[in-house]
PDB file of N, CA and C in Angstrom:
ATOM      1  N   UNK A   1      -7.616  11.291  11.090  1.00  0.00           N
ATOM      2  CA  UNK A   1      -7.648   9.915  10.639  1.00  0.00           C
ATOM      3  C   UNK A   1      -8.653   9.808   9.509  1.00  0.00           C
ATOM      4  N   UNK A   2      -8.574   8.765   8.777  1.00  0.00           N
ATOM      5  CA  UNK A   2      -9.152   8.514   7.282  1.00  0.00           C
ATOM      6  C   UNK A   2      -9.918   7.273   7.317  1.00  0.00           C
ATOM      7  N   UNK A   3     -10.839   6.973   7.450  1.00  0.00           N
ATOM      8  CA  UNK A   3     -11.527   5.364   6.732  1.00  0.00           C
ATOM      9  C   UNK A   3     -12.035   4.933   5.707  1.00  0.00           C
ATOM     10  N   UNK A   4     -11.179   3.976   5.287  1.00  0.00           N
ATOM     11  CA  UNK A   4     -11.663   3.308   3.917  1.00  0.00           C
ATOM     12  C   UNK A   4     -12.457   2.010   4.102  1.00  0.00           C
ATOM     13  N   UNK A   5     -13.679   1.948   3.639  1.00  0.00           N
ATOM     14  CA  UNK A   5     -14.403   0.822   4.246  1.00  0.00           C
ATOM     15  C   UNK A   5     -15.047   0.515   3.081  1.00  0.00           C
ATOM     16  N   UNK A   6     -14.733  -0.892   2.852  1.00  0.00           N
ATOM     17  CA  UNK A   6     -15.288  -2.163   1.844  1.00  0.00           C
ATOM     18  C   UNK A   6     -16.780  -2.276   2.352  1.00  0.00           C
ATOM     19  N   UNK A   7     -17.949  -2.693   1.279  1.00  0.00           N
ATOM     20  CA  UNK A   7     -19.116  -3.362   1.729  1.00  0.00           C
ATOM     21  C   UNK A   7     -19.165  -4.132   0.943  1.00  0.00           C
ATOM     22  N   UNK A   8     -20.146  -4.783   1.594  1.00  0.00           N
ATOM     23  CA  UNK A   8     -20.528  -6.314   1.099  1.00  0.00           C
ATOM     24  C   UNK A   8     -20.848  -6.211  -0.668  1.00  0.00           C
ATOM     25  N   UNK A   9     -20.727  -4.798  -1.115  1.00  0.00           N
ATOM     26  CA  UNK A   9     -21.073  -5.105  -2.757  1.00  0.00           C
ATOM     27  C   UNK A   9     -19.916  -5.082  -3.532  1.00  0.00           C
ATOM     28  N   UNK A  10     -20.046  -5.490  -4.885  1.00  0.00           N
ATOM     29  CA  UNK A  10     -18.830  -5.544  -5.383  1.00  0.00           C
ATOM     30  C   UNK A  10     -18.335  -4.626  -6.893  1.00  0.00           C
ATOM     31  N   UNK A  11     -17.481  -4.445  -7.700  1.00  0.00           N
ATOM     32  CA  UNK A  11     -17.875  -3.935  -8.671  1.00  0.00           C
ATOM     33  C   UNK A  11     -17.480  -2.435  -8.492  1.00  0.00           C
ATOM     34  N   UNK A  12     -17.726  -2.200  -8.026  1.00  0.00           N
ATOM     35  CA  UNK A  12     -18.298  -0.297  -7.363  1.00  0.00           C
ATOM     36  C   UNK A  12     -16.637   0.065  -7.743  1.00  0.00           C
ATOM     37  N   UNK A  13     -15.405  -0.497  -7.785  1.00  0.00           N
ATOM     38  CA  UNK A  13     -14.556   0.161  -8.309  1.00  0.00           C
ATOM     39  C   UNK A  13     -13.775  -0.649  -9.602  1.00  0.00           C
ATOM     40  N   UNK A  14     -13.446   0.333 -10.424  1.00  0.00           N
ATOM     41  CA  UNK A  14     -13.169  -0.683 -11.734  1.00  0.00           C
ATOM     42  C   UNK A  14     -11.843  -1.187 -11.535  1.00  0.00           C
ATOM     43  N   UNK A  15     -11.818  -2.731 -12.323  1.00  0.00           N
ATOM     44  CA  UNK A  15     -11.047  -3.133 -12.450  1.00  0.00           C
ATOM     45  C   UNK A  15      -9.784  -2.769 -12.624  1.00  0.00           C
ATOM     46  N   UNK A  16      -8.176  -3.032 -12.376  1.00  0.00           N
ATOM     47  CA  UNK A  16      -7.388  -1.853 -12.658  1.00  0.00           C
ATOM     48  C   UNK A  16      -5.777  -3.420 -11.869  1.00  0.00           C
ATOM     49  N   UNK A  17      -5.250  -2.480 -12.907  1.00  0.00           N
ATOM     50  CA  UNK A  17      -3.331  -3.255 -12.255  1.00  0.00           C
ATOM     51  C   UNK A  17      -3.225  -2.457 -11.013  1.00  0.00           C
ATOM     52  N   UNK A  18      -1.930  -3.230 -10.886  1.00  0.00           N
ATOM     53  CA  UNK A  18      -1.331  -2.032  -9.123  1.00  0.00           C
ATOM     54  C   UNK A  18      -0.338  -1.483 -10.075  1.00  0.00           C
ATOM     55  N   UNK A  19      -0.029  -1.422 -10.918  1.00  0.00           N
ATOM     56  CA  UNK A  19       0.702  -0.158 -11.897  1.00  0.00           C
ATOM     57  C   UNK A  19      -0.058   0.763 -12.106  1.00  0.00           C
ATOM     58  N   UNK A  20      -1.433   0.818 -12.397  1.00  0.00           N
ATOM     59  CA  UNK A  20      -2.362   1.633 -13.128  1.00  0.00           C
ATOM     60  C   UNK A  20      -2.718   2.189 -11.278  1.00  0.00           C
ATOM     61  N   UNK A  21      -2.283   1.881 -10.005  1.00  0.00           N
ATOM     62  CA  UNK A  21      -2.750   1.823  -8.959  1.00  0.00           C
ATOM     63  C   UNK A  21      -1.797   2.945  -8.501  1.00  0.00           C
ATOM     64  N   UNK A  22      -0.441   3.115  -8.917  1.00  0.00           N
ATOM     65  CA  UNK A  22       0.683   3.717  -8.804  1.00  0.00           C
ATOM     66  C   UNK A  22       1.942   3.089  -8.060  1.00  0.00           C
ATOM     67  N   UNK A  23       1.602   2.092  -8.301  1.00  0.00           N
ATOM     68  CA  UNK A  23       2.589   0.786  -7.686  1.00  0.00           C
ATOM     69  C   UNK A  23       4.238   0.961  -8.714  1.00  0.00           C
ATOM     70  N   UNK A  24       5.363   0.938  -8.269  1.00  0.00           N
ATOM     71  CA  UNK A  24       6.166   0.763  -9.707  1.00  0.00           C
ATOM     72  C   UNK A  24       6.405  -0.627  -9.662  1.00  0.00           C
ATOM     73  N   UNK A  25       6.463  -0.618 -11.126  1.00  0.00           N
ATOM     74  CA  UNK A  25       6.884  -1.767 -11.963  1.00  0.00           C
ATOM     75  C   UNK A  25       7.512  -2.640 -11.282  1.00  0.00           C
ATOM     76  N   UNK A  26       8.795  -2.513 -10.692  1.00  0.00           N
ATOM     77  CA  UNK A  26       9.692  -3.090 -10.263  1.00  0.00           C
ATOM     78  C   UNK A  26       9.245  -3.721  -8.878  1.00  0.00           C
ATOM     79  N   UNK A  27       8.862  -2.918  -8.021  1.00  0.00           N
ATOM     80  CA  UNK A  27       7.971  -3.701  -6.700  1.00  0.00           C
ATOM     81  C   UNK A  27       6.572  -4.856  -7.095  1.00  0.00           C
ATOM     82  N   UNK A  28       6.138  -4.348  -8.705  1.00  0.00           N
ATOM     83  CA  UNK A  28       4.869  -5.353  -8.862  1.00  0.00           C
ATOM     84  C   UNK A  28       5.704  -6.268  -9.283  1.00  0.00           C
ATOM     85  N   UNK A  29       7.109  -6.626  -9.970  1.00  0.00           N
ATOM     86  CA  UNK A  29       7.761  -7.530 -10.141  1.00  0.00           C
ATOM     87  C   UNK A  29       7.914  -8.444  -9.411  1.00  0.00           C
ATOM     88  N   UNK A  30       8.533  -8.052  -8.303  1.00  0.00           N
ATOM     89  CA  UNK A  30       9.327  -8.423  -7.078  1.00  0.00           C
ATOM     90  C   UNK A  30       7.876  -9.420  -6.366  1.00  0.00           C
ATOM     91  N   UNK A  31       6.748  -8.671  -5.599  1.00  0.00           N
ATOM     92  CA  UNK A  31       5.549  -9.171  -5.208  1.00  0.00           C
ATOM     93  C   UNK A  31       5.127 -10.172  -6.277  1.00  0.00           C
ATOM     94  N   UNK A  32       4.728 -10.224  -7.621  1.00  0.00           N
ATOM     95  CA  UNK A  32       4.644 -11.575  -8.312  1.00  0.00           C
ATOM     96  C   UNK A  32       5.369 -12.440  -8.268  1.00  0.00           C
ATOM     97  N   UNK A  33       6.479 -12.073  -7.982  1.00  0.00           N
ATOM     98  CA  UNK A  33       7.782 -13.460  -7.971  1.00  0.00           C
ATOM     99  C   UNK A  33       7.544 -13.667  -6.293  1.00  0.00           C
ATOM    100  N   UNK A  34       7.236 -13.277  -5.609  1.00  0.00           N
ATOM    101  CA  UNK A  34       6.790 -13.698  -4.079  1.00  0.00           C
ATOM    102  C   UNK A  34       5.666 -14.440  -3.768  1.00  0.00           C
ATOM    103  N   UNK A  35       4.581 -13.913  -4.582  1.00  0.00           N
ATOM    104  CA  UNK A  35       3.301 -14.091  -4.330  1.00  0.00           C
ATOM    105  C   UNK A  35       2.431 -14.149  -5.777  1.00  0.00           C
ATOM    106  N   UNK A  36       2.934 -15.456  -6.683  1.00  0.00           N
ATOM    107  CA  UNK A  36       2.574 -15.727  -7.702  1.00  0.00           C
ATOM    108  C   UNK A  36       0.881 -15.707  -7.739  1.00  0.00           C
ATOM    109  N   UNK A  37      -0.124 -16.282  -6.786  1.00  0.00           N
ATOM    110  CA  UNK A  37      -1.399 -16.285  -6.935  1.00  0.00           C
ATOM    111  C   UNK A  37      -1.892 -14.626  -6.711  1.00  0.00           C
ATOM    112  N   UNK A  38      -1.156 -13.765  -6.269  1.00  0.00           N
ATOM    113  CA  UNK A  38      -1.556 -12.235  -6.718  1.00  0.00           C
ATOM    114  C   UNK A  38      -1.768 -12.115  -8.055  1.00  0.00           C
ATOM    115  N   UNK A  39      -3.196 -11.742  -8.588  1.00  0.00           N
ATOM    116  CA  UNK A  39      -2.926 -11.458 -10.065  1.00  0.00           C
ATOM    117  C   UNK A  39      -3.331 -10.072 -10.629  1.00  0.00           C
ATOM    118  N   UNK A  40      -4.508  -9.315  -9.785  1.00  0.00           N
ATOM    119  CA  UNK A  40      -5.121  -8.102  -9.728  1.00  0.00           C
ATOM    120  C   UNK A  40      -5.081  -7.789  -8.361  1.00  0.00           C
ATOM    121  N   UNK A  41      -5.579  -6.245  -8.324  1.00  0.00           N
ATOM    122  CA  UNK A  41      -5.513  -5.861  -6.737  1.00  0.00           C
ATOM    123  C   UNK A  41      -7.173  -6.134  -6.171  1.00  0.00           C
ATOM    124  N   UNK A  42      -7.717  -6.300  -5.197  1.00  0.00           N
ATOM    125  CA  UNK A  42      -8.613  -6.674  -4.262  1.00  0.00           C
ATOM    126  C   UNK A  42      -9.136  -5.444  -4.276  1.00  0.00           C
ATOM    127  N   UNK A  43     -10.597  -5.564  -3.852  1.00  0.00           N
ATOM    128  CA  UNK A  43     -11.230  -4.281  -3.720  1.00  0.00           C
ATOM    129  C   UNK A  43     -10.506  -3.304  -2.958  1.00  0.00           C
ATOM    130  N   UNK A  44     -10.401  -3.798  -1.472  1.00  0.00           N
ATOM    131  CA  UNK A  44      -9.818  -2.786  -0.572  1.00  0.00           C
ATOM    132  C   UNK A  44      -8.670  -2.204  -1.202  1.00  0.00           C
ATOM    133  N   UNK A  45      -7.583  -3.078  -1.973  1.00  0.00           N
ATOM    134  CA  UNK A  45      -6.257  -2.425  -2.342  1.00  0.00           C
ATOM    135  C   UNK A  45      -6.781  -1.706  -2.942  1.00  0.00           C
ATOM    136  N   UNK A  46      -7.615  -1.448  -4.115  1.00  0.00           N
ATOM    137  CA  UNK A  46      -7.552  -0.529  -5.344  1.00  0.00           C
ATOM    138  C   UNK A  46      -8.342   0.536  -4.914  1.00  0.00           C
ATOM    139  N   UNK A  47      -8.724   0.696  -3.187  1.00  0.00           N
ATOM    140  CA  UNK A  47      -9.483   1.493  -2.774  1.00  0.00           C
ATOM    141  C   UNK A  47      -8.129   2.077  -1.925  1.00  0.00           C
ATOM    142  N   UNK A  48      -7.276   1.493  -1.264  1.00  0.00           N
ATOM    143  CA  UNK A  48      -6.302   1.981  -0.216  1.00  0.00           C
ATOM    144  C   UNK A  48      -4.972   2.040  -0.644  1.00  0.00           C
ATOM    145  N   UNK A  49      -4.896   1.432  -1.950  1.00  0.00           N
ATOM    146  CA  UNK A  49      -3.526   2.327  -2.487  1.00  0.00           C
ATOM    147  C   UNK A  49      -3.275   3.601  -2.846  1.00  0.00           C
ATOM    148  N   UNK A  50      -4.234   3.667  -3.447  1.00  0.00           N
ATOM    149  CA  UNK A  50      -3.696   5.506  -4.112  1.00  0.00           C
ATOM    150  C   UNK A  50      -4.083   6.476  -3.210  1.00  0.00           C
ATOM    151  N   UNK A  51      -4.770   6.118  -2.342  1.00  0.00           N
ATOM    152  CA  UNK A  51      -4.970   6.899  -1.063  1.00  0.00           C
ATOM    153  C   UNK A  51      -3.377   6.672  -0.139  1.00  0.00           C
ATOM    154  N   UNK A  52      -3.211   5.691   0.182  1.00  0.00           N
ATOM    155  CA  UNK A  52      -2.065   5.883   0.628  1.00  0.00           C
ATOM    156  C   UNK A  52      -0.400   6.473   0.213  1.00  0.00           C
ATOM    157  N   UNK A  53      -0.554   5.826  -0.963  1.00  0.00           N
ATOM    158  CA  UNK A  53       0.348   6.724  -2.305  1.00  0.00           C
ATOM    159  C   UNK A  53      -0.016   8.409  -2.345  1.00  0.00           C
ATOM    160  N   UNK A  54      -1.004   8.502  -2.631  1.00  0.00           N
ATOM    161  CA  UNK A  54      -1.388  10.152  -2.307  1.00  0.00           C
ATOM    162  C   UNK A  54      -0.505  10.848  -0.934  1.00  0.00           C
ATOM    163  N   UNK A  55      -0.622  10.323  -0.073  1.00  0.00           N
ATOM    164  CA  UNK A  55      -0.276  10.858   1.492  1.00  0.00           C
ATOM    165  C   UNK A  55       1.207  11.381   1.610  1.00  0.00           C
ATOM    166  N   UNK A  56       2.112  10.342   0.820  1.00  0.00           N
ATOM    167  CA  UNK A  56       3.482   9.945   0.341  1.00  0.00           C
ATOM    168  C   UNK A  56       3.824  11.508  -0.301  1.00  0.00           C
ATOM    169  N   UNK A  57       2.840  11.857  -1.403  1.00  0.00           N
ATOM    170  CA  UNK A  57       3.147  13.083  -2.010  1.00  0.00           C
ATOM    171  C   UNK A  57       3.202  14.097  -1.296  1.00  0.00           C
ATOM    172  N   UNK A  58       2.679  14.446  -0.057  1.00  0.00           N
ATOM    173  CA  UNK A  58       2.699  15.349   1.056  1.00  0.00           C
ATOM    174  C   UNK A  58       4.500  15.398   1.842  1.00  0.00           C
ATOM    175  N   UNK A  59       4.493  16.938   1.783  1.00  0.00           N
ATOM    176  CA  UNK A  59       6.131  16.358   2.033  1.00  0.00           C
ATOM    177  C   UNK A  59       5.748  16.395   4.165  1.00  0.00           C
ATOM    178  N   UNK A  60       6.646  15.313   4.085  1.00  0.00           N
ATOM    179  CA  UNK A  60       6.833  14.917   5.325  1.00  0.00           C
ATOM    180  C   UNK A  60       5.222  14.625   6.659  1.00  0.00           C
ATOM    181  N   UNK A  61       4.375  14.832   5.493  1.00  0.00           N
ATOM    182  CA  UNK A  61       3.186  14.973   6.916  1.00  0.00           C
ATOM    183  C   UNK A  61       2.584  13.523   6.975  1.00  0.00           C
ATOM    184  N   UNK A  62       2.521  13.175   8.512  1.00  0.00           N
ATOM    185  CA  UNK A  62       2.673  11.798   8.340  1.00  0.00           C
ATOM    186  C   UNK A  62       0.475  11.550   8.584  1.00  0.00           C
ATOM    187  N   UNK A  63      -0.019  10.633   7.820  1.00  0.00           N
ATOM    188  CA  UNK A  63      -1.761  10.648   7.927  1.00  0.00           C
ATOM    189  C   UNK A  63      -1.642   9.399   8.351  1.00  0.00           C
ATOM    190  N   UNK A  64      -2.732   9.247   9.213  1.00  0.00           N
ATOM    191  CA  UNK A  64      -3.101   8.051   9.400  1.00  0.00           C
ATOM    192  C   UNK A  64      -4.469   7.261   8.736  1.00  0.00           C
ATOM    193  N   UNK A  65      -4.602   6.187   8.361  1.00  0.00           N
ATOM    194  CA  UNK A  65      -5.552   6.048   7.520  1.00  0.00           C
ATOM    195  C   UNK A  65      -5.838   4.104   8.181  1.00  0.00           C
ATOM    196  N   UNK A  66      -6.935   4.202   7.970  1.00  0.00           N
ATOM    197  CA  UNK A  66      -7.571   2.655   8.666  1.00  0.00           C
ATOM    198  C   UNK A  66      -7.894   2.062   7.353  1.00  0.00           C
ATOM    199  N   UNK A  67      -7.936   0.906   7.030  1.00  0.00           N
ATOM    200  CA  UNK A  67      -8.578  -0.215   5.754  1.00  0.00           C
ATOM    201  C   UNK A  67      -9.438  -0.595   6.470  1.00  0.00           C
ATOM    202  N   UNK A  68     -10.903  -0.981   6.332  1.00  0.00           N
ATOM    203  CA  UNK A  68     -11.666  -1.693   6.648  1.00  0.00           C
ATOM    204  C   UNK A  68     -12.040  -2.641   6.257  1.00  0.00           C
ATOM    205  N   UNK A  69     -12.276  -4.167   5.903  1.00  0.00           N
ATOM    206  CA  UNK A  69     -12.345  -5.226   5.283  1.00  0.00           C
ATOM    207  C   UNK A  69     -12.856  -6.463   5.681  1.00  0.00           C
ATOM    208  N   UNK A  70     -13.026  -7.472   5.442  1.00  0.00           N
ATOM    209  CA  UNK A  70     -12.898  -8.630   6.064  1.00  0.00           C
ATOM    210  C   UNK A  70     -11.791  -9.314   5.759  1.00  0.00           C
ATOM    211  N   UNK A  71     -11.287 -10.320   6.362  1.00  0.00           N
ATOM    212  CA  UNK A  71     -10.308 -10.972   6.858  1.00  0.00           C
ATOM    213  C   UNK A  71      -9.901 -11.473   5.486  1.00  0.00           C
ATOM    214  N   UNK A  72      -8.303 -11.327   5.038  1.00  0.00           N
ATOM    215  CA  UNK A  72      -7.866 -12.243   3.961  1.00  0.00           C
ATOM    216  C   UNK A  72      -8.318 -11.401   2.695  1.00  0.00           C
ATOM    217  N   UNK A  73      -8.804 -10.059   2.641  1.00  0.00           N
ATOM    218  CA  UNK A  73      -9.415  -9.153   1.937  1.00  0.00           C
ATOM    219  C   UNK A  73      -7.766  -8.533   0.979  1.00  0.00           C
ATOM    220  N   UNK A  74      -6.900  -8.717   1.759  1.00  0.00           N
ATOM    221  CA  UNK A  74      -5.565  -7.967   1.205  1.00  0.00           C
ATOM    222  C   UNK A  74      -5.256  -6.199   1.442  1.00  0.00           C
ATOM    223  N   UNK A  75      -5.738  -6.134   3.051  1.00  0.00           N
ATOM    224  CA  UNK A  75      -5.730  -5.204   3.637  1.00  0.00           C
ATOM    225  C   UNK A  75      -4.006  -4.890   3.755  1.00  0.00           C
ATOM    226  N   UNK A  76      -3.079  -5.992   4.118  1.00  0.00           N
ATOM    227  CA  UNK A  76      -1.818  -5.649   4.785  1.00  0.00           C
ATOM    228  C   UNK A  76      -1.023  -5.203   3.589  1.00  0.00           C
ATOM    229  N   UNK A  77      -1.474  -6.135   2.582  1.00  0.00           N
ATOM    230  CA  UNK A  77      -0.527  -6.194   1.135  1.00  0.00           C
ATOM    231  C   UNK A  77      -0.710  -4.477   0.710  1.00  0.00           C
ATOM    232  N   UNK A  78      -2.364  -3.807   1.069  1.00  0.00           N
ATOM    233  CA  UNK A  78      -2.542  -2.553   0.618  1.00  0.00           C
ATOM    234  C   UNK A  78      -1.822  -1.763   1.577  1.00  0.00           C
ATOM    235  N   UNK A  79      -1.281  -1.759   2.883  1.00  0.00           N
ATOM    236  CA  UNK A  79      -0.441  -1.021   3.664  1.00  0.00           C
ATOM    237  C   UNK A  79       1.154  -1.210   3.073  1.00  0.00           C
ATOM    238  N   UNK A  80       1.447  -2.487   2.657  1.00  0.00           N
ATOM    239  CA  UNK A  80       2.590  -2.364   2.589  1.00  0.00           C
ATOM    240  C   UNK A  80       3.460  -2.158   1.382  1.00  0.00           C
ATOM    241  N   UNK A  81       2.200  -1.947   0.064  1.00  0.00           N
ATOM    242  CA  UNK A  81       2.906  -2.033  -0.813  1.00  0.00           C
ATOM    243  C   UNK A  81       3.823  -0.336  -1.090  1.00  0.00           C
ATOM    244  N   UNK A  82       2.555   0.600  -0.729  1.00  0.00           N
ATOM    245  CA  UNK A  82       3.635   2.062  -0.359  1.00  0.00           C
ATOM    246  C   UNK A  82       3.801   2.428   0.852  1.00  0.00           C
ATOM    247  N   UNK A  83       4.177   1.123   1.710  1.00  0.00           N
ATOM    248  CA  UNK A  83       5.313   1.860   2.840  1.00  0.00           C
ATOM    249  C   UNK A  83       6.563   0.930   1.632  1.00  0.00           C
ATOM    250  N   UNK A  84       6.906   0.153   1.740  1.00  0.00           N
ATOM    251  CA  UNK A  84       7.938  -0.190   0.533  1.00  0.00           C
ATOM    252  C   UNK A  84       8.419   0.818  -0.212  1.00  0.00           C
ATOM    253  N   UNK A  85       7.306   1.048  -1.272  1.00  0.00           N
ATOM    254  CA  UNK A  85       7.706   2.044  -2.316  1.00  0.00           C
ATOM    255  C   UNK A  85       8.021   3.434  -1.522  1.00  0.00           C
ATOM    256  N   UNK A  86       7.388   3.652  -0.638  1.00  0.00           N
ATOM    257  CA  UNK A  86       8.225   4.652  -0.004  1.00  0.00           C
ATOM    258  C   UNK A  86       9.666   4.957   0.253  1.00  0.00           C
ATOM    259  N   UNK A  87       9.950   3.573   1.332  1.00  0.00           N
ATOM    260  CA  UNK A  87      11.124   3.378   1.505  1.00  0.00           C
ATOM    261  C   UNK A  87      12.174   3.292   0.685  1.00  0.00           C
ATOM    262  N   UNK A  88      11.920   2.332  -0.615  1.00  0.00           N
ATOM    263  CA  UNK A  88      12.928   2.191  -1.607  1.00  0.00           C
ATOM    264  C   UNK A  88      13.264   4.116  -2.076  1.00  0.00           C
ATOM    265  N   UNK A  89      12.162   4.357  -2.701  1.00  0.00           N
ATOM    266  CA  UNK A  89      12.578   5.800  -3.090  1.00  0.00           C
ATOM    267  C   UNK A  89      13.332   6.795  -1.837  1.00  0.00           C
ATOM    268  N   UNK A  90      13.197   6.876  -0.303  1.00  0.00           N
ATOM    269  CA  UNK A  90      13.790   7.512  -0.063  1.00  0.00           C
ATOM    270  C   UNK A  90      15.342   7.086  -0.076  1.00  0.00           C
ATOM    271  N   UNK A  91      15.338   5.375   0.026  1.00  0.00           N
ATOM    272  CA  UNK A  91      17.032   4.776  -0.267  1.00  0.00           C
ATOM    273  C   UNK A  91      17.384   5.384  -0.765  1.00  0.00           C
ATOM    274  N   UNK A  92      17.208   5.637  -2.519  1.00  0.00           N
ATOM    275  CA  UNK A  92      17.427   5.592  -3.915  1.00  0.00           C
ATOM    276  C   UNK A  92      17.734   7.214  -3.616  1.00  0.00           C
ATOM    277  N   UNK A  93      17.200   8.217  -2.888  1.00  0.00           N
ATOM    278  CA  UNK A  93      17.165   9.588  -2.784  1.00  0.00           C
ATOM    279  C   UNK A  93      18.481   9.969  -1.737  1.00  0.00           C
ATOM    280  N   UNK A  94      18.344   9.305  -0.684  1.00  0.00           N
ATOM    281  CA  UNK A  94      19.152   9.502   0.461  1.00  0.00           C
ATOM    282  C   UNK A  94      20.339   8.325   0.657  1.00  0.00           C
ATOM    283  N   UNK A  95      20.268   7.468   0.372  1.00  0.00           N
ATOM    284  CA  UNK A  95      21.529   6.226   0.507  1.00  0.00           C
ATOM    285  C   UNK A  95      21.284   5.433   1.975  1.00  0.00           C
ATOM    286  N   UNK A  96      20.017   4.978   2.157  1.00  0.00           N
ATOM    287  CA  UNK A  96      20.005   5.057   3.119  1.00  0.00           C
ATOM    288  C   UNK A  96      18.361   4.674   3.322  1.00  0.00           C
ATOM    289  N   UNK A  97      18.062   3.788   4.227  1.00  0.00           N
ATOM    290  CA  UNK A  97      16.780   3.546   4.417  1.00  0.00           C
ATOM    291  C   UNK A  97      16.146   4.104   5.695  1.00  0.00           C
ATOM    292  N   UNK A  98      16.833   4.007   6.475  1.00  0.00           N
ATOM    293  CA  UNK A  98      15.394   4.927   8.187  1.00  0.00           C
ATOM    294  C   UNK A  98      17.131   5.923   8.841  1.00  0.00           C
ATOM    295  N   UNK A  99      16.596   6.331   9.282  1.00  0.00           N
ATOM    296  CA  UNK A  99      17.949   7.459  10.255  1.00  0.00           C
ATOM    297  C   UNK A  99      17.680   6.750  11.148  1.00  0.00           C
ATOM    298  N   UNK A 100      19.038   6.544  11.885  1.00  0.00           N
ATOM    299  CA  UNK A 100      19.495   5.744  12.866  1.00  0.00           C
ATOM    300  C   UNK A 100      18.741   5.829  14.137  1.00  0.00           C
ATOM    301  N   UNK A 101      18.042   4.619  14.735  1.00  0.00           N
ATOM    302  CA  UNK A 101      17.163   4.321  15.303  1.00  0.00           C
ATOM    303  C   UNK A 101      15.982   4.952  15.697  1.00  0.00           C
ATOM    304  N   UNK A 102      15.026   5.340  14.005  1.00  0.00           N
ATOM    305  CA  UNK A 102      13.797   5.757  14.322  1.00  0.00           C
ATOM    306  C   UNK A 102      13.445   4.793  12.896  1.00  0.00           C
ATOM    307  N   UNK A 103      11.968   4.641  13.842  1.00  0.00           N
ATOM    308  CA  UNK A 103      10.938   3.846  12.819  1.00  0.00           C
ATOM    309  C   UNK A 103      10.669   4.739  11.509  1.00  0.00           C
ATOM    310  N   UNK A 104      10.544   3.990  10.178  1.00  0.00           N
ATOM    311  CA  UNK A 104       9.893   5.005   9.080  1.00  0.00           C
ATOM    312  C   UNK A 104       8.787   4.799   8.826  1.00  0.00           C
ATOM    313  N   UNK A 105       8.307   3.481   9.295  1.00  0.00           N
ATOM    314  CA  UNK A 105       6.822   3.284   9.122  1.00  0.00           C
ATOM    315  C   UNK A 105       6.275   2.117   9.980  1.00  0.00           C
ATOM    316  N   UNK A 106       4.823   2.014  10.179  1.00  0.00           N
ATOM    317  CA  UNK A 106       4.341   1.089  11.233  1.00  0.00           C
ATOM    318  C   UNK A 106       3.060   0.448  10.511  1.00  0.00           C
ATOM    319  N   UNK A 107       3.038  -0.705  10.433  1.00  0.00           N
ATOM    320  CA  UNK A 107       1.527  -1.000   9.815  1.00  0.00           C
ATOM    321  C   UNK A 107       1.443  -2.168  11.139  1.00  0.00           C
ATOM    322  N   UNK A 108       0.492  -1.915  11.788  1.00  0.00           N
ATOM    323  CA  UNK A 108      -0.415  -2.956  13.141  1.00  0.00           C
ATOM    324  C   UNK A 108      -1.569  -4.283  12.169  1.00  0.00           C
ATOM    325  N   UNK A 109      -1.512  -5.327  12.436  1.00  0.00           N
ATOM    326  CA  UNK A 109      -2.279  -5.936  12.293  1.00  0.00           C
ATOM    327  C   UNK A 109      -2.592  -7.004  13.550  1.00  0.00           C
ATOM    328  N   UNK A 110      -4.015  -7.536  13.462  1.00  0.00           N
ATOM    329  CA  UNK A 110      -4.414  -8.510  14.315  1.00  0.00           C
ATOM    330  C   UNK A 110      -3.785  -9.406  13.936  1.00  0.00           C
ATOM    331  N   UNK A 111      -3.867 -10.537  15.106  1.00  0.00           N
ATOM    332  CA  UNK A 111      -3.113 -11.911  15.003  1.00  0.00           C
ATOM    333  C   UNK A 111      -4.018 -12.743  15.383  1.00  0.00           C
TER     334      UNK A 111
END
């Protein structure tokens, strides 16, 4: 397991798009037309995307990795933007999004 953990300071990672994050184009499309007040990524994202994007490049080995944050930080948006991009690319590869009744991905959050 992996932890990525935010502190109370800020700054410490530079500014940056979720393209420049390894987000594609087309999913940062899609998420702005969803979620118009998204305008840059949040500390935690620009700390837990390309880490999670990284993992993706591993063929088939599945990592587990924790966000640490406070609440409303944009912890889920950083889980889900490459399980998505995952998924779409294996569609786009295979015709086809999960093999018949198994999960392709799990992101847990509190309620």
């Amino acid at each position: 397991m992996r932890l990525l953990l935010v502190g109370g300071s800020r700054g410490l990672v530079t500014k940056t798009t979720f393209g420049q994050l390894g987000v594609e184009e087309s999913l940062v499309r899609c998420m702005r037309d969803a979620f118009p007040m998204i305008r840059e990524p949040t500390e935690i994202q620009r700390l837990g995307i390309p880490e999670l994007l990284r993992d993706q490049r591993k063929q088939d080995r599945a990592m587990t990795t924790l966000l640490a944050s406070e609440t409303g930080s944009g912890k889920t948006m950083a889980y889900l933007l490459p399980l998505v991009q995952k998924l779409k690319k294996l569609e786009m590869q295979e015709g086809r999004i999960a093999a018949h009744g198994y999960p392709r991905g799990l992101v847990l959050v509190p309620t």
